[in-house]
C-alpha atoms as a PDB file:
ATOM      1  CA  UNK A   1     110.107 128.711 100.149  1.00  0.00           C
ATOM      2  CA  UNK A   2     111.960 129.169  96.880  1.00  0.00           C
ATOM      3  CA  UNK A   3     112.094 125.292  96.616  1.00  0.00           C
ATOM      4  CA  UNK A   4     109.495 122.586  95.781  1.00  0.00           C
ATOM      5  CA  UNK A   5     109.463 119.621  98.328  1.00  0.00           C
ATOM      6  CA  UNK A   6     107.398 116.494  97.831  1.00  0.00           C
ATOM      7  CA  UNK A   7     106.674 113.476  99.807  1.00  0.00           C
ATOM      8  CA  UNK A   8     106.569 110.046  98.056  1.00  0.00           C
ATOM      9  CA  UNK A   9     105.126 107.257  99.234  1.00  0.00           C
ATOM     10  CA  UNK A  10     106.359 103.234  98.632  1.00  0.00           C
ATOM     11  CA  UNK A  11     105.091  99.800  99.780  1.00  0.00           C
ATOM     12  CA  UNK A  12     107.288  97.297 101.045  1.00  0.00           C
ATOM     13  CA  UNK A  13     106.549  93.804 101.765  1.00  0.00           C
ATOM     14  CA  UNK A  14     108.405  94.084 105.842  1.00  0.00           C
ATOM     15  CA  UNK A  15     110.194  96.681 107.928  1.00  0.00           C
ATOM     16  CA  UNK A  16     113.038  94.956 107.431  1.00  0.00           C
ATOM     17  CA  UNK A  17     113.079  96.024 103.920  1.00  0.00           C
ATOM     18  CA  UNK A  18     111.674  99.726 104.624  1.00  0.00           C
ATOM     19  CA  UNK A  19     114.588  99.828 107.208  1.00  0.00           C
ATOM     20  CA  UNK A  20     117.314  99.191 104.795  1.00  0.00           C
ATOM     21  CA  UNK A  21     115.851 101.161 102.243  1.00  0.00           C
ATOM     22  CA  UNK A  22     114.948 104.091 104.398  1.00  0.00           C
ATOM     23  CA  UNK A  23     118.541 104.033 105.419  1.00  0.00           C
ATOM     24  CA  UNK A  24     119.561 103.991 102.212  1.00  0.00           C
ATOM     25  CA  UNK A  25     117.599 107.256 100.925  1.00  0.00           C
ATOM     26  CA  UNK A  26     118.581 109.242 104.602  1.00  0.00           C
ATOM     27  CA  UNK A  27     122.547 108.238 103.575  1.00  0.00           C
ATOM     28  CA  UNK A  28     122.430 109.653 100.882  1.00  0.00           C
ATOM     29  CA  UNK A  29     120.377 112.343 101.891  1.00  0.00           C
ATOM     30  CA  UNK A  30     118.033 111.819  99.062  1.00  0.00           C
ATOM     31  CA  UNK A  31     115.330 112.001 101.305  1.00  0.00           C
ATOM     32  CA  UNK A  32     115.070 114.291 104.971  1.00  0.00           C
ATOM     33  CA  UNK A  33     112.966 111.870 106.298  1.00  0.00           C
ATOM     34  CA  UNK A  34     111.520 108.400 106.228  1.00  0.00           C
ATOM     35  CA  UNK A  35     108.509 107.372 108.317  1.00  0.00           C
ATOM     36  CA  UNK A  36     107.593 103.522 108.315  1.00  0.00           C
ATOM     37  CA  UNK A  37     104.233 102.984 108.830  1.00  0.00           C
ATOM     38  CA  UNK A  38     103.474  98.688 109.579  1.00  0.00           C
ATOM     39  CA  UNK A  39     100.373  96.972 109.613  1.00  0.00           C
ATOM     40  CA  UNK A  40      98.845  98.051 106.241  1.00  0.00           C
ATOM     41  CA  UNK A  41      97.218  95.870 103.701  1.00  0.00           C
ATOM     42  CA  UNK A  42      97.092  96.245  99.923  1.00  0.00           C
ATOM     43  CA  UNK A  43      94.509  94.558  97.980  1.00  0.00           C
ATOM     44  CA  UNK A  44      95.108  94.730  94.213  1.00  0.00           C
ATOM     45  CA  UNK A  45      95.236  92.467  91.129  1.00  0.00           C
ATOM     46  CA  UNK A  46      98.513  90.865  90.142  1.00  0.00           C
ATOM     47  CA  UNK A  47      99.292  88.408  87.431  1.00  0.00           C
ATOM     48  CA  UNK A  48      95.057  88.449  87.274  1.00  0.00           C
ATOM     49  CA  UNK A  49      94.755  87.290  90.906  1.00  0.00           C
ATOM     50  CA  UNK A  50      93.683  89.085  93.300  1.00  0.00           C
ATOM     51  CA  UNK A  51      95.986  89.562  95.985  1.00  0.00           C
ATOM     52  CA  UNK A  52      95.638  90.897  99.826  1.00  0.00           C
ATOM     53  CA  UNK A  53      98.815  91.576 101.572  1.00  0.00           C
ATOM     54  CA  UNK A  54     100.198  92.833 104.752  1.00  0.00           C
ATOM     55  CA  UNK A  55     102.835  95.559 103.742  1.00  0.00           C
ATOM     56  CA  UNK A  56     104.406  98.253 105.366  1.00  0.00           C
ATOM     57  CA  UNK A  57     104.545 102.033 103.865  1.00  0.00           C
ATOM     58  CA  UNK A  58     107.285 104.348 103.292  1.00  0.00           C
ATOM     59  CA  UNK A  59     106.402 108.130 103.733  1.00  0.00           C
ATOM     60  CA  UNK A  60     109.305 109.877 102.288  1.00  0.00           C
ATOM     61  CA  UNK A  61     110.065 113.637 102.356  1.00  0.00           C
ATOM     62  CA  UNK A  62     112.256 115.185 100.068  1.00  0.00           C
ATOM     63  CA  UNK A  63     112.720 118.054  97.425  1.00  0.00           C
ATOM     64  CA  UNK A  64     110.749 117.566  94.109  1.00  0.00           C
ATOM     65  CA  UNK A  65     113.984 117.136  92.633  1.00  0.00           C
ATOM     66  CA  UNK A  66     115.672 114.894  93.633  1.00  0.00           C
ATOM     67  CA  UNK A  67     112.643 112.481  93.376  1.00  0.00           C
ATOM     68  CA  UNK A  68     114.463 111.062  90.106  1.00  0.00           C
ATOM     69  CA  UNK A  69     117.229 109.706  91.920  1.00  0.00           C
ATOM     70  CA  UNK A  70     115.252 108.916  95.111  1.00  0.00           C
ATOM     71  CA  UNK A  71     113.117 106.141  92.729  1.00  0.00           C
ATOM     72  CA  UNK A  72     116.223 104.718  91.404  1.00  0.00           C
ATOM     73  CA  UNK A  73     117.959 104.032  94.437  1.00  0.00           C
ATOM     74  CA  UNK A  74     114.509 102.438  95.630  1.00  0.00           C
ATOM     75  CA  UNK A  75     114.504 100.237  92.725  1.00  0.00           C
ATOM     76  CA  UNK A  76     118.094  99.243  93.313  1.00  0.00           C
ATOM     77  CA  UNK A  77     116.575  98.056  97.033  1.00  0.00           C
ATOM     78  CA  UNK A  78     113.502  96.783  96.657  1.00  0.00           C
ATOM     79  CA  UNK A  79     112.570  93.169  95.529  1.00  0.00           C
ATOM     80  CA  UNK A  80     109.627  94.133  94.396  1.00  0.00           C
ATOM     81  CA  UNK A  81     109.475  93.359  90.434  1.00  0.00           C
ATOM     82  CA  UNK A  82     107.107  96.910  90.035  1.00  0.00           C
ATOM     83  CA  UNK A  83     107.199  98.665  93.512  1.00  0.00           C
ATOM     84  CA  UNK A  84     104.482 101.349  94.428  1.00  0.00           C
ATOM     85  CA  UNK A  85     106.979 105.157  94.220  1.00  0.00           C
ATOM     86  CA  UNK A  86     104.074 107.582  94.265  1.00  0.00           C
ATOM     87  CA  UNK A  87     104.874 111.151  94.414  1.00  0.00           C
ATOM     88  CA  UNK A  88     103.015 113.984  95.758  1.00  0.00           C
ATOM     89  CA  UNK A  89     103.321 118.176  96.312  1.00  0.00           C
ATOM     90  CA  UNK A  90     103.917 119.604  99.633  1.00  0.00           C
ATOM     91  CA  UNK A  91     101.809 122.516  98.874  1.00  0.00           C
ATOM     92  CA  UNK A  92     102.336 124.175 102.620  1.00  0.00           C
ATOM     93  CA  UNK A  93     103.762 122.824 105.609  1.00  0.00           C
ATOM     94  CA  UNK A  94     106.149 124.819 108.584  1.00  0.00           C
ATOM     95  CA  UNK A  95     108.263 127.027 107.280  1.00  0.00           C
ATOM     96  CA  UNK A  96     111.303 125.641 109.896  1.00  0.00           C
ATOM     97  CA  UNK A  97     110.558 121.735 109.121  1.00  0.00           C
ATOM     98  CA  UNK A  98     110.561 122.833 105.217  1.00  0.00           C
ATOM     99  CA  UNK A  99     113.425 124.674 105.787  1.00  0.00           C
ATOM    100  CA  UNK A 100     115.209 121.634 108.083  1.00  0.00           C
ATOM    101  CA  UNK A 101     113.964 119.436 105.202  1.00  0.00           C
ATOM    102  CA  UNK A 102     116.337 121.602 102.451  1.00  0.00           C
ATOM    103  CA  UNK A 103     118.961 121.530 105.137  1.00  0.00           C
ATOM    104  CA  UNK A 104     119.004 117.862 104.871  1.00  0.00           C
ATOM    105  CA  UNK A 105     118.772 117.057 101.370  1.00  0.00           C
END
């Protein structure tokens, strides 16, 4: 495939968030796809405290280039002060899902 898809991946603190923002990207077919995954928990240090939260992840598949646009529009969504937008290659995958996936985006 002549183009480079990616699939990013973004914490959110509910679905209800990762509903509205997975929405969001699909609309405006900045992303193909959006798969919310619940009952996670993130343990990390914020504001020097340790914190361990239930979360829900967004796995997001879209071309790499768009992924510019695909973080800003998350930002604009999420009320998350620094939210987790973590991008990674698609190095293979089906060649008719990659090919659906730059049908849809």
């Amino acid at each position: 495939m002549k183009n480079s898809f990616v699939t990013v991946f973004c914490t959110v603190p509910d679905a209800k968030t990762g509903r509205k923002i997975a929405k969001a990207l699909v609309k405006s077919r900045l992303a193909a796809c959006v798969n919310i995954i619940s009952g996670i928990n993130s343990i990390y240090i914020w504001d020097g405290k340790l914190c361990d939260d239930a979360e829900n992840l967004l796995v997001i598949k879209t071309r790499g280039s768009l992924f510019g646009e695909l973080a800003e529009k998350i930002k604009q969504n999420h009320p998350y002060a620094t939210p987790e937008i973590i991008c990674l290659p698609i190095i293979n995958g089906n060649k008719e899902y990659l090919k659906w996936l730059a049908h849809n985006t």
